[in-house]
C-alpha atoms as a PDB file:
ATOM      1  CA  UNK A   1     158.577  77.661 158.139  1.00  0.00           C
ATOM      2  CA  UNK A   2     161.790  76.422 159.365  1.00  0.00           C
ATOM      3  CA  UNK A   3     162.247  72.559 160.296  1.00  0.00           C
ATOM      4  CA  UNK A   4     164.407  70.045 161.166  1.00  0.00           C
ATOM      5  CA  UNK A   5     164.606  69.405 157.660  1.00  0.00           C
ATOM      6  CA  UNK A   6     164.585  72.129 154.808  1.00  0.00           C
ATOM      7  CA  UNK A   7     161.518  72.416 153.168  1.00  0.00           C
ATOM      8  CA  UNK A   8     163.056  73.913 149.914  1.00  0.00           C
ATOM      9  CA  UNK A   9     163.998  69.891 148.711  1.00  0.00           C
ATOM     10  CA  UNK A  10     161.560  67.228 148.466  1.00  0.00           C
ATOM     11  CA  UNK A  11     161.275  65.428 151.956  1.00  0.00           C
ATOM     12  CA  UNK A  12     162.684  61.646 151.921  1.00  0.00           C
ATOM     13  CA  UNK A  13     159.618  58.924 151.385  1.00  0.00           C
ATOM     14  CA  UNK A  14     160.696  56.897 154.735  1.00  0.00           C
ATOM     15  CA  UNK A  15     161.069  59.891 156.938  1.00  0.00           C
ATOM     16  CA  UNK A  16     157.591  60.797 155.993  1.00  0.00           C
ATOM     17  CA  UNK A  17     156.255  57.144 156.313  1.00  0.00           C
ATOM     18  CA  UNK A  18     157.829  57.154 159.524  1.00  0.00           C
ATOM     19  CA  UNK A  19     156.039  59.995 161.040  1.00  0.00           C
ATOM     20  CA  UNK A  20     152.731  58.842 159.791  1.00  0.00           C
ATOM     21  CA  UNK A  21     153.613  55.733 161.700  1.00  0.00           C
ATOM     22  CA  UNK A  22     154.688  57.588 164.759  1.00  0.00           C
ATOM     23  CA  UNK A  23     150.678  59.490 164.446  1.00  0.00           C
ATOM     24  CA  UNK A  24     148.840  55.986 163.653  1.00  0.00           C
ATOM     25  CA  UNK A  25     150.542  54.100 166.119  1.00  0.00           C
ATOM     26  CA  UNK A  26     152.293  56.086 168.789  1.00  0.00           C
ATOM     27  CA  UNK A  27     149.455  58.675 169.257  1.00  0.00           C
ATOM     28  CA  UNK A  28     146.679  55.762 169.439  1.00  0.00           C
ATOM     29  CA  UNK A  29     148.413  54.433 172.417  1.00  0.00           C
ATOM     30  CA  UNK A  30     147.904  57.481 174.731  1.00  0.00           C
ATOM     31  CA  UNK A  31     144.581  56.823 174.940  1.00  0.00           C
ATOM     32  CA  UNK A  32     145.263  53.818 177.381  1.00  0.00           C
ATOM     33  CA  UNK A  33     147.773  55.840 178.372  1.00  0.00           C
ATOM     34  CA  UNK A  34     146.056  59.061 179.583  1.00  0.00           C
ATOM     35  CA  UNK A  35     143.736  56.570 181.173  1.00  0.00           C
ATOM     36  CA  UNK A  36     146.215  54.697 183.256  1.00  0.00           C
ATOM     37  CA  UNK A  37     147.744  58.417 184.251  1.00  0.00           C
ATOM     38  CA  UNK A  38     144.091  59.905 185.385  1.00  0.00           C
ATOM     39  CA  UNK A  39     143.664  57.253 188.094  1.00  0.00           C
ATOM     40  CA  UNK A  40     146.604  58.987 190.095  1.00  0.00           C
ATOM     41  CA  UNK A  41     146.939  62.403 188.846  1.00  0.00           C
ATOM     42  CA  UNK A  42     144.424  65.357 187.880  1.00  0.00           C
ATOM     43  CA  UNK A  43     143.750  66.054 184.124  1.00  0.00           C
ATOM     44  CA  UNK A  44     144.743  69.827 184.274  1.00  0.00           C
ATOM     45  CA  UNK A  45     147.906  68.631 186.775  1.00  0.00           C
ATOM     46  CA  UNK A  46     148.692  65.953 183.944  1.00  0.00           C
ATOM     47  CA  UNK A  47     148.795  68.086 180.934  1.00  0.00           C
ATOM     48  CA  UNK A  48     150.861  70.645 182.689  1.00  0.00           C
ATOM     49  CA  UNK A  49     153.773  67.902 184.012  1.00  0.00           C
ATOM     50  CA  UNK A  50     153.496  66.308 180.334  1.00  0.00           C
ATOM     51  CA  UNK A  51     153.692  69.375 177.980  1.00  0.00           C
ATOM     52  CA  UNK A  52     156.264  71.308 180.413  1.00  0.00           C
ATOM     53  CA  UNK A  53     158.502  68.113 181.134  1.00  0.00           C
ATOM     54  CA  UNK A  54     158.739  67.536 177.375  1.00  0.00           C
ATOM     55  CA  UNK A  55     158.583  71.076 176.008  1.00  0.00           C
ATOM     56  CA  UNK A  56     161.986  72.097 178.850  1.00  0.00           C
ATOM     57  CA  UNK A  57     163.485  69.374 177.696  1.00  0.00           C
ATOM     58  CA  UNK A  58     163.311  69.501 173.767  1.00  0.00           C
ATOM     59  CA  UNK A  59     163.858  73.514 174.792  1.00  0.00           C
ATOM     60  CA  UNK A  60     167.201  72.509 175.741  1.00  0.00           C
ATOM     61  CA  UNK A  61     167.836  69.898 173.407  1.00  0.00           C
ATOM     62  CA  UNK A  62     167.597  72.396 170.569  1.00  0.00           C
ATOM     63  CA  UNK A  63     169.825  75.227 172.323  1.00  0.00           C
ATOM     64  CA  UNK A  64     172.470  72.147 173.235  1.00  0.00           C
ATOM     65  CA  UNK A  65     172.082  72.104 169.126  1.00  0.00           C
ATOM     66  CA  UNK A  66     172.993  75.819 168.657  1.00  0.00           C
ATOM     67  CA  UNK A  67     169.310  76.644 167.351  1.00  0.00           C
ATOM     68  CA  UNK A  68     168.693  80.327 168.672  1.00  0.00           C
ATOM     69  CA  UNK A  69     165.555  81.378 170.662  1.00  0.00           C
ATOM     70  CA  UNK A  70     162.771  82.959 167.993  1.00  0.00           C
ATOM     71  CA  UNK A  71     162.266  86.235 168.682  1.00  0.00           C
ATOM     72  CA  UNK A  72     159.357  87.576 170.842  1.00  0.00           C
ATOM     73  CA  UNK A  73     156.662  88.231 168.186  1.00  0.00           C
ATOM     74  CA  UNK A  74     157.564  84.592 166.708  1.00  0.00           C
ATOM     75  CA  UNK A  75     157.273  82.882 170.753  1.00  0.00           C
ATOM     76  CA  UNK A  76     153.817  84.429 171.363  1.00  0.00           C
ATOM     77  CA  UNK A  77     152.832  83.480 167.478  1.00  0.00           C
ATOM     78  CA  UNK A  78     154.152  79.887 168.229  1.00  0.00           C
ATOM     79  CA  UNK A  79     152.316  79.555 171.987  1.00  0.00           C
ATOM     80  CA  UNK A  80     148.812  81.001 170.100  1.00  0.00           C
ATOM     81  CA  UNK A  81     149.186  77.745 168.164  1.00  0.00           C
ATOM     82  CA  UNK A  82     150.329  75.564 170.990  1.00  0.00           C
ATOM     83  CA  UNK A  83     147.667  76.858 173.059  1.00  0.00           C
ATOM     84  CA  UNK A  84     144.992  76.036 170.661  1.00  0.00           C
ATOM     85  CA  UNK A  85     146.567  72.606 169.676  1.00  0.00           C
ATOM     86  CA  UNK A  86     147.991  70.946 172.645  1.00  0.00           C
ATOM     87  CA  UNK A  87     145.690  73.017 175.573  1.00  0.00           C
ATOM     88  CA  UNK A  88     142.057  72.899 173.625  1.00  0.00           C
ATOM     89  CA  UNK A  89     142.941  69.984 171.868  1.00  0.00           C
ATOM     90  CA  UNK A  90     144.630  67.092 173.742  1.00  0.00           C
ATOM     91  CA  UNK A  91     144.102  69.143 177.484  1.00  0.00           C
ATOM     92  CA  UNK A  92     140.108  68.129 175.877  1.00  0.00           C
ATOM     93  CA  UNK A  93     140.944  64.949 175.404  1.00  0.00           C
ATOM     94  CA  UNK A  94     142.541  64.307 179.379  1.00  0.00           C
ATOM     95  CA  UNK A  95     139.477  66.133 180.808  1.00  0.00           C
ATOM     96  CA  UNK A  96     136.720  64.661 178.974  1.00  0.00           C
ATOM     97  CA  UNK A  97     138.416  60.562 179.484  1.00  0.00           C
ATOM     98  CA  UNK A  98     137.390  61.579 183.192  1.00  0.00           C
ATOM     99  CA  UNK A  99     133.818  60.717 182.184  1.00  0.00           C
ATOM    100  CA  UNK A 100     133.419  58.650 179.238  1.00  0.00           C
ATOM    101  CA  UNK A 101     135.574  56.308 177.463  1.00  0.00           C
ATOM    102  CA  UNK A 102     138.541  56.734 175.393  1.00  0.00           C
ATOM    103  CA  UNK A 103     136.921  54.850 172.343  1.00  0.00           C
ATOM    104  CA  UNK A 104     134.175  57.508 172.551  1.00  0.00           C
ATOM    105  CA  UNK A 105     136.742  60.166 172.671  1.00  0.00           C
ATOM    106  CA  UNK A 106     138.062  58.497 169.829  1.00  0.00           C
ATOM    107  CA  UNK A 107     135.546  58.519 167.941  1.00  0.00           C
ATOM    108  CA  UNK A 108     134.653  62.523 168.279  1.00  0.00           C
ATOM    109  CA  UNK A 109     138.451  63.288 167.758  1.00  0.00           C
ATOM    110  CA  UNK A 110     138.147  61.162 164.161  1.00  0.00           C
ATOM    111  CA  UNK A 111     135.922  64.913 163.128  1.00  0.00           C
ATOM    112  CA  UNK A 112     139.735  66.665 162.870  1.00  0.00           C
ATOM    113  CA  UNK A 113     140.628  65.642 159.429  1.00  0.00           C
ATOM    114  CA  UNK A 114     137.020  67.246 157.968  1.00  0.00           C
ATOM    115  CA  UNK A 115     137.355  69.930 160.229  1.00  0.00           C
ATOM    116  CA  UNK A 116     141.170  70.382 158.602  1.00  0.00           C
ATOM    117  CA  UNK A 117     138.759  70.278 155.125  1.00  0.00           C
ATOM    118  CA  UNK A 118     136.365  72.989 156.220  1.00  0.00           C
ATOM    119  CA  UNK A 119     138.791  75.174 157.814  1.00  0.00           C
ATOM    120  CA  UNK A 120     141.571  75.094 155.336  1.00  0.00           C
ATOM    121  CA  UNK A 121     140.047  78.062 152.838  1.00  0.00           C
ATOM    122  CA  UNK A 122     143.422  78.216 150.751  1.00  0.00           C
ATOM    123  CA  UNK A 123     143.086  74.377 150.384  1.00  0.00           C
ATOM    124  CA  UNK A 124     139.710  74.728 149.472  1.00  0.00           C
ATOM    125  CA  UNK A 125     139.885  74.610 145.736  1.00  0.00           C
ATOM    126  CA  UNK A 126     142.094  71.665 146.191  1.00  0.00           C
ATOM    127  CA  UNK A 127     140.369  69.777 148.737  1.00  0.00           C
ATOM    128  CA  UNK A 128     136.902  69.987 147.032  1.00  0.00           C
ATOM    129  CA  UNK A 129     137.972  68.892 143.510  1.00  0.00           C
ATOM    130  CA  UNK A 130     139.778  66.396 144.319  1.00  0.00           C
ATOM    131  CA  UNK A 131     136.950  63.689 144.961  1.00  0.00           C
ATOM    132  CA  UNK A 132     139.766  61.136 146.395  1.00  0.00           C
ATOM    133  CA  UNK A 133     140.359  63.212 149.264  1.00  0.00           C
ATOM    134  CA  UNK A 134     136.336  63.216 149.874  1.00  0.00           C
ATOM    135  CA  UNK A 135     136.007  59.871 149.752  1.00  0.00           C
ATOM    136  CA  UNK A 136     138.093  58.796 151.670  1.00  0.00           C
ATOM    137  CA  UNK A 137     137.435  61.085 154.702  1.00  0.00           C
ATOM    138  CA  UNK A 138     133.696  60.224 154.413  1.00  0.00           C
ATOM    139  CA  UNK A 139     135.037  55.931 154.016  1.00  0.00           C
ATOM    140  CA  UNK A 140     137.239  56.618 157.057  1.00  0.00           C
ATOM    141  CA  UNK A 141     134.681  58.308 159.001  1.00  0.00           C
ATOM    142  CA  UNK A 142     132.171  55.834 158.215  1.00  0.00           C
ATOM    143  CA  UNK A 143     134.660  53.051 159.458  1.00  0.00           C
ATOM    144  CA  UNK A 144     134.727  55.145 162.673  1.00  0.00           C
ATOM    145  CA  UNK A 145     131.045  54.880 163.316  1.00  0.00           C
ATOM    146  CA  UNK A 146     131.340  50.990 162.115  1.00  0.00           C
ATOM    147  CA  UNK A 147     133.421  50.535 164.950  1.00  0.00           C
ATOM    148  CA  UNK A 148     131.578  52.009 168.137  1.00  0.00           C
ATOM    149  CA  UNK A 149     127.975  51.089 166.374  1.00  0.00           C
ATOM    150  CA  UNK A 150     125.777  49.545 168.588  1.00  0.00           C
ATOM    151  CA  UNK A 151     127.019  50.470 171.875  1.00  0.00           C
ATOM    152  CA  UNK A 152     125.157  53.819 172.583  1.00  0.00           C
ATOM    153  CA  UNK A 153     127.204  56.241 172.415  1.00  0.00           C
ATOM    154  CA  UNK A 154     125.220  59.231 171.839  1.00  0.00           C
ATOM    155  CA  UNK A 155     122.969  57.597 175.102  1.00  0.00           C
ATOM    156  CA  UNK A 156     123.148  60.804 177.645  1.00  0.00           C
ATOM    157  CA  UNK A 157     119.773  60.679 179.364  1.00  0.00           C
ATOM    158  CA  UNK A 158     120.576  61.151 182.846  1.00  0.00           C
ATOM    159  CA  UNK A 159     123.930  61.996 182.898  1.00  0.00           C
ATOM    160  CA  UNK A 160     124.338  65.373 181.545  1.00  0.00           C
ATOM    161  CA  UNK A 161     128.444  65.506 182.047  1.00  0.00           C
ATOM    162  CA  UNK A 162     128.670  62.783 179.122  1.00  0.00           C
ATOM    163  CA  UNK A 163     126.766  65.546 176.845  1.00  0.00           C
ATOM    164  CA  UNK A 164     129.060  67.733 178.293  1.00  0.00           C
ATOM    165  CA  UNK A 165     132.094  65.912 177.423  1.00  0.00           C
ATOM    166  CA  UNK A 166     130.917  65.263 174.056  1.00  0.00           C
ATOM    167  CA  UNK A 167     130.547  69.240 173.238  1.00  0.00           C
ATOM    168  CA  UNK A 168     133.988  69.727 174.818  1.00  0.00           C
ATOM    169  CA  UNK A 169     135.422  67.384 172.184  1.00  0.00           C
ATOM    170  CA  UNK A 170     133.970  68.234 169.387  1.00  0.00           C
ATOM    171  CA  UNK A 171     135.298  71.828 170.090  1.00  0.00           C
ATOM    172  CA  UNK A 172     138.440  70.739 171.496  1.00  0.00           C
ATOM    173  CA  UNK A 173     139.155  69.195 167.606  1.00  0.00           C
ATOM    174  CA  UNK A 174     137.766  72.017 165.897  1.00  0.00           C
ATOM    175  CA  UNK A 175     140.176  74.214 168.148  1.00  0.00           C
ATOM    176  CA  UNK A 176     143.140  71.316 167.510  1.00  0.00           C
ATOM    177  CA  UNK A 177     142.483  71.853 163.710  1.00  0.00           C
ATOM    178  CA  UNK A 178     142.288  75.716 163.708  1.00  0.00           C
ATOM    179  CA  UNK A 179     145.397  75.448 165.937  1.00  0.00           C
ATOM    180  CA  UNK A 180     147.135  73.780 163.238  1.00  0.00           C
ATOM    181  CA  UNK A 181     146.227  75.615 160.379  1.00  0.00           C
ATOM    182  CA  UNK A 182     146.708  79.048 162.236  1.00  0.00           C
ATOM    183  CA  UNK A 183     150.859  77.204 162.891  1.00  0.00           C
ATOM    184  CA  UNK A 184     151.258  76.072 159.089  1.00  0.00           C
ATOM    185  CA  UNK A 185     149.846  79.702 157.693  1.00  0.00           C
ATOM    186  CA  UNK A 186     151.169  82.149 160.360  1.00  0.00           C
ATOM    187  CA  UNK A 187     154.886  83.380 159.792  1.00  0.00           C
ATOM    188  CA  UNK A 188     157.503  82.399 162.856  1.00  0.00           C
ATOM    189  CA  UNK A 189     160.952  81.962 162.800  1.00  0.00           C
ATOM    190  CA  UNK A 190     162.485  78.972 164.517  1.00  0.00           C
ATOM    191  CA  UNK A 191     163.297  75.153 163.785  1.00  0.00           C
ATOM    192  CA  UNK A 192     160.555  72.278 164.051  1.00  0.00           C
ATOM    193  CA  UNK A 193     162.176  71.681 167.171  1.00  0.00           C
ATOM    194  CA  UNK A 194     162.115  74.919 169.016  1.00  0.00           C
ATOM    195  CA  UNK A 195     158.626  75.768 167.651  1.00  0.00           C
ATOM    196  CA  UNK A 196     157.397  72.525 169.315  1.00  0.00           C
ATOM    197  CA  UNK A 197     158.603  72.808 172.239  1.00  0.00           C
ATOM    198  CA  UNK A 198     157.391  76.800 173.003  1.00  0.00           C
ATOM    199  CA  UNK A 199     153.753  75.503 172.355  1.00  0.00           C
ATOM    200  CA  UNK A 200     154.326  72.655 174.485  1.00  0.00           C
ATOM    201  CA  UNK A 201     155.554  74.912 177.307  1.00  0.00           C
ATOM    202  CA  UNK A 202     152.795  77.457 176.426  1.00  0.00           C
ATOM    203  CA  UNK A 203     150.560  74.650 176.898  1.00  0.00           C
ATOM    204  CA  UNK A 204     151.853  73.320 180.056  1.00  0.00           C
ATOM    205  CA  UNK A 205     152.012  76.606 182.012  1.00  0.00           C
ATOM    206  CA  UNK A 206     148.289  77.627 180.829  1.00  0.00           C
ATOM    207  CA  UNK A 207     147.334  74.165 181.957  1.00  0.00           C
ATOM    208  CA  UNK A 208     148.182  75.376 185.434  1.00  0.00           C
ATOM    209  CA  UNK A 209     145.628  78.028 185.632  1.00  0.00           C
ATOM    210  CA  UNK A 210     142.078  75.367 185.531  1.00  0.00           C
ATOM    211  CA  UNK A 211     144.112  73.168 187.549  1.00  0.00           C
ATOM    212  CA  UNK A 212     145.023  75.329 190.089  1.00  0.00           C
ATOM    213  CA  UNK A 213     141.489  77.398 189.710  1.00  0.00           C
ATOM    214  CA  UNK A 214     139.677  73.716 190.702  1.00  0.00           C
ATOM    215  CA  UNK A 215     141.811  72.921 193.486  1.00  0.00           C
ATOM    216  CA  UNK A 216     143.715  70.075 191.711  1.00  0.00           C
ATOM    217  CA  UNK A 217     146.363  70.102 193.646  1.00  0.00           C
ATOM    218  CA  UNK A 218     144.716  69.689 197.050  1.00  0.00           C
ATOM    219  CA  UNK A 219     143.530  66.374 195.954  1.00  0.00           C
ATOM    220  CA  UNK A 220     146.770  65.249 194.443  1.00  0.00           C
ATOM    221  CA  UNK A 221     149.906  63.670 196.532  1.00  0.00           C
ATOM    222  CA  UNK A 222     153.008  62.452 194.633  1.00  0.00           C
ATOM    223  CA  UNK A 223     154.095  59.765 196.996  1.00  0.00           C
ATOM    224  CA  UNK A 224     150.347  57.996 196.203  1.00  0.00           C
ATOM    225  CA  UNK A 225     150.840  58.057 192.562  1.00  0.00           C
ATOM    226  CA  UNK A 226     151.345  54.267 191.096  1.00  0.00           C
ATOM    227  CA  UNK A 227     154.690  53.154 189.308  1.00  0.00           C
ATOM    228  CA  UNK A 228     152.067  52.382 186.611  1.00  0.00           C
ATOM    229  CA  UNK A 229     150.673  55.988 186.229  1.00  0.00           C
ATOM    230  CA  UNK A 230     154.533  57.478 186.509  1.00  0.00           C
ATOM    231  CA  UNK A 231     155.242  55.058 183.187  1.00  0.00           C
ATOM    232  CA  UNK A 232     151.803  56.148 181.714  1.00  0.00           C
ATOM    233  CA  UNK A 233     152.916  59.998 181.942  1.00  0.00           C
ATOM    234  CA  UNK A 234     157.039  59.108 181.188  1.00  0.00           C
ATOM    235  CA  UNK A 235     155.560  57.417 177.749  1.00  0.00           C
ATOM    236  CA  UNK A 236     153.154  60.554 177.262  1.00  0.00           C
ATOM    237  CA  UNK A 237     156.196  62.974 177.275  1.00  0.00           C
ATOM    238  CA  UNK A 238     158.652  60.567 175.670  1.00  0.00           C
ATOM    239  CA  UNK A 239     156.885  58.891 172.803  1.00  0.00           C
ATOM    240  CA  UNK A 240     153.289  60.636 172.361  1.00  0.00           C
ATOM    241  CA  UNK A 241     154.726  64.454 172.993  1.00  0.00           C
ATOM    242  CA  UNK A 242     158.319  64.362 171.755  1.00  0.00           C
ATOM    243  CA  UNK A 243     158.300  61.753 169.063  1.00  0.00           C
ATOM    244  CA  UNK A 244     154.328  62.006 168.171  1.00  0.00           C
ATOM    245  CA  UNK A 245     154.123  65.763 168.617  1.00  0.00           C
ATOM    246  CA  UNK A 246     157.518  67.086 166.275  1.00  0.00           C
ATOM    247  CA  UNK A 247     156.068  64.570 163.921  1.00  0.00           C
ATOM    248  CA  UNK A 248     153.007  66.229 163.218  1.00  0.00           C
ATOM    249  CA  UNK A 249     154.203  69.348 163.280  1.00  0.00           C
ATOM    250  CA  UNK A 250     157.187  68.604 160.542  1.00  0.00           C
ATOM    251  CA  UNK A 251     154.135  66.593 158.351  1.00  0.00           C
ATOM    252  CA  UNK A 252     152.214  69.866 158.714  1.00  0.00           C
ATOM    253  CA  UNK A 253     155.210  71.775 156.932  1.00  0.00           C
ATOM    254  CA  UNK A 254     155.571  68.933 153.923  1.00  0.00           C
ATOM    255  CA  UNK A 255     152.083  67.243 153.327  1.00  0.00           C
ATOM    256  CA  UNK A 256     148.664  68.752 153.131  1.00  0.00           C
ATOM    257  CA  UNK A 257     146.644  69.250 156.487  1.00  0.00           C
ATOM    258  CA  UNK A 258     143.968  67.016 155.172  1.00  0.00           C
ATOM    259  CA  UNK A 259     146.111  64.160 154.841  1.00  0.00           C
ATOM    260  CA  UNK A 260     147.765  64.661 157.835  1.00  0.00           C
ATOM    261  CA  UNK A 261     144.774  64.204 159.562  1.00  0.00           C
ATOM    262  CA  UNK A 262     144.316  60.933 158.350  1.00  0.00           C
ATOM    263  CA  UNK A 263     145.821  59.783 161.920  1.00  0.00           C
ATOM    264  CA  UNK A 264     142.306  60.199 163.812  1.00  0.00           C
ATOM    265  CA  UNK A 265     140.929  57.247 161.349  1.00  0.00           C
ATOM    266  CA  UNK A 266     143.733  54.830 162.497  1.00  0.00           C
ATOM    267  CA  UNK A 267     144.011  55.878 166.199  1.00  0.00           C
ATOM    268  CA  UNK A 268     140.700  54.380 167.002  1.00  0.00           C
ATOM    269  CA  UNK A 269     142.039  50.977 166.255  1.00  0.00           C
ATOM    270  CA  UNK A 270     144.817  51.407 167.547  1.00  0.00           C
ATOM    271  CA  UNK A 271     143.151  52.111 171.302  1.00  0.00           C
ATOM    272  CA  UNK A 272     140.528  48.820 170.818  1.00  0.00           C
ATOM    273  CA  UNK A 273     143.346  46.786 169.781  1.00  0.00           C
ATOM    274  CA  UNK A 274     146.013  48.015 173.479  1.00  0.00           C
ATOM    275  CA  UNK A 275     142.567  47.739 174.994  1.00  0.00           C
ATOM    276  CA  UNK A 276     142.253  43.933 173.884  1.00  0.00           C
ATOM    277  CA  UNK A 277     145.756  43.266 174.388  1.00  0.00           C
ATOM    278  CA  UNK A 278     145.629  45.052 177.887  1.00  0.00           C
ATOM    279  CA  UNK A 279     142.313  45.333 178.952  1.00  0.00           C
ATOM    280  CA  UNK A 280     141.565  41.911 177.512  1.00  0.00           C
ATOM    281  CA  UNK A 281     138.476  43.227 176.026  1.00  0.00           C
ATOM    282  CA  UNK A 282     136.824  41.416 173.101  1.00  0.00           C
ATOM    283  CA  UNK A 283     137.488  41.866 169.487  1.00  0.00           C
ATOM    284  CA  UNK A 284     134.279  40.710 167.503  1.00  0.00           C
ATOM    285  CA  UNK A 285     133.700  40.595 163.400  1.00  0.00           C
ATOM    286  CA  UNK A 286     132.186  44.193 163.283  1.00  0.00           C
ATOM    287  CA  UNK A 287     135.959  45.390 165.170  1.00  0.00           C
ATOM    288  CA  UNK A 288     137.356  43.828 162.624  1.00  0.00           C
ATOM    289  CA  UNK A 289     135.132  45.248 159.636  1.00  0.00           C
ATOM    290  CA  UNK A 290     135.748  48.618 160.786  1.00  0.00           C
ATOM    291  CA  UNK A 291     139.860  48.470 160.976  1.00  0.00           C
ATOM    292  CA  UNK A 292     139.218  47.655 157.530  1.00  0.00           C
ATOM    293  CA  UNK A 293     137.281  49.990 156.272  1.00  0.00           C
ATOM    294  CA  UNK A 294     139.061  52.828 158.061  1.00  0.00           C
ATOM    295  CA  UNK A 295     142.292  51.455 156.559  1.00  0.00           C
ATOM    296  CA  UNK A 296     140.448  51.756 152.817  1.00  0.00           C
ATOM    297  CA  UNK A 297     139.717  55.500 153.485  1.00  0.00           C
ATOM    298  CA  UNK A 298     143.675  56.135 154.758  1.00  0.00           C
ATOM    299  CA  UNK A 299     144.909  54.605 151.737  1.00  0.00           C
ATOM    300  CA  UNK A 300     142.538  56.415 149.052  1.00  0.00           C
ATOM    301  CA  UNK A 301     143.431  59.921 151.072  1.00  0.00           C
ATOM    302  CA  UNK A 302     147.041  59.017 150.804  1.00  0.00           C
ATOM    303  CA  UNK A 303     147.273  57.613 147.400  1.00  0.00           C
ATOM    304  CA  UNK A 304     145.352  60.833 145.796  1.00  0.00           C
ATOM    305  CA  UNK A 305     146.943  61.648 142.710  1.00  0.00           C
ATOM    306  CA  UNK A 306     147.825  65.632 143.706  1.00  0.00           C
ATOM    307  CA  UNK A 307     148.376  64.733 147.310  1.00  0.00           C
ATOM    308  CA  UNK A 308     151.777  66.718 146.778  1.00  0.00           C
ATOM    309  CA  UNK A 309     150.278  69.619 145.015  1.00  0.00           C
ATOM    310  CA  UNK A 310     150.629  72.564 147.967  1.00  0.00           C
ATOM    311  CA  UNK A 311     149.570  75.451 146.216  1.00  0.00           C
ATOM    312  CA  UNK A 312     150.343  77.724 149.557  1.00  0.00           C
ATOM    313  CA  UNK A 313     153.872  76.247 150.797  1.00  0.00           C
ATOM    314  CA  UNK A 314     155.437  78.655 150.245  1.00  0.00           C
ATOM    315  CA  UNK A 315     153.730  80.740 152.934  1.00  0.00           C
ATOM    316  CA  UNK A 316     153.568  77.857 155.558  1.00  0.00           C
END
């Protein structure tokens, strides 16, 4: 896999602690903001004008750069992956925060980094004897649950499109993960860059089709849509698609999938915390017990002894 930076020499420390940060933080904002965007504009019509907008214009950042088109085989390889990722995944995500609310969403999404475990079969013999890694998914997951405990979550009697939205999650991470794995495994030529921004477009345009197919557009006017909801979706393709989005996809090329996963344990807190700072809604002790404990199980995944140990790079 070509990147923005070779993998053939040992990736610099504070590049990679910077895109964890841009995951953690950056990616755990969207929630509020894919919330403040749905109040003005359709889910399918919202992933389409976020993954095109960003994907056209990293597109032509990387030609501006001299960084060829991949050829055909490699562009319908690359949208596969972006389909899976960015349409099952986050286009999930935007549909389901129609009907229940982003800390539940949250909490479903914080399944990708054991899905990443199950689905990973090279990684396997890694993964499952190296107890570090399985301990600290399992604390982080458990910090998850600490978090949203009490408050019902799994409550669906009488409203059957929360059970709904709760199957389309789970799949939508399973899909995200198998999306991810299919990118790091499958051969493509291109740079980090280009290969980001054909699933993002391949995303976008497919986005189009259940948008169009439910008559999103008939209920959707431009000149209604709030200077809030047109910062919500500039931030989406700005910070959570170009910045977030590259970063995951060059961490995918230099750090085990497992680990990289790690970001659906923070991103949780992340959300309560805008939501208290914005929302003004309370932080209690057992808020606070949980960012802990979802912290532990980050740092024990990323302070694994083999955590470099790729046995399959060279194929990713």
């Amino acid at each position: 896999m070509t990147t923005l930076s070779s993998n053939d020499k040992k990736p610099s420390q504070a590049l990679v602690i910077a895109a964890f940060a841009s995951l953690y933080i950056i990616w755990g904002s969207t929630y509020l903001a894919i919330l403040i965007a749905l109040k003005d504009i359709p889910p399918f019509l919202l992933a389409a004008m976020r993954f095109i907008a960003a994907g056209v214009i990293l597109y032509a950042w990387c030609r501006i750069k001299g960084q060829p088109t991949p050829p055909l085989k490699s562009v319908l390889t690359i949208s596969f992956s972006g389909i899976l990722i960015l349409f099952f995944g986050t286009g999930s995500l935007v549909w389901v925060e129609q009907y229940i609310p982003s800390g539940i969403a949250a909490i479903i999404i914080a399944t990708t980094p054991l899905w990443f475990v199950v689905l990973d079969k090279r990684q396997w013999k890694f993964n499952f004897n190296n107890r570090y890694i399985i301990i600290g998914l399992l604390i982080g997951f458990a910090g998850v649950l600490t978090l949203f405990a009490g408050n019902n979550i799994f409550s669906v009697a009488g409203n059957k499109m929360i059970l709904i939205s709760f199957i389309v999650m789970l799949i939508g991470s399973f899909l995200w993960a198998a999306g991810s794995l299919y990118a790091k495994y499958t051969p493509a030529e291109g740079s980090t860059g280009m290969k980001a921004s054909i699933q993002m477009m391949a995303a976008g345009f497919i986005s189009l089709i259940p948008a169009f197919i439910s008559g999103e557009q008939q209920h959707f006017s431009p000149a209604h849509v709030s200077q809030q909801a047109i910062m919500a979706i500039l931030y989406l393709v700005s910070f959570g698609s170009l910045v977030g989005y590259i970063s995951y996809i060059w961490l995918l090329s230099v750090r085990p999938p497992s680990l990289v996963g790690t970001y659906a344990y923070v991103n949780p807190v992340v959300a309560v915390f805008l939501g208290w700072l914005i929302a003004h809604e309370a932080i209690g002790r057992q808020q606070i017990i949980a960012l802990v404990i979802i912290l532990a199980g980050v740092i024990i995944v990323t302070l694994s002894k083999n955590k470099t140990i790729i046995p399959d790079s060279k194929n990713s």
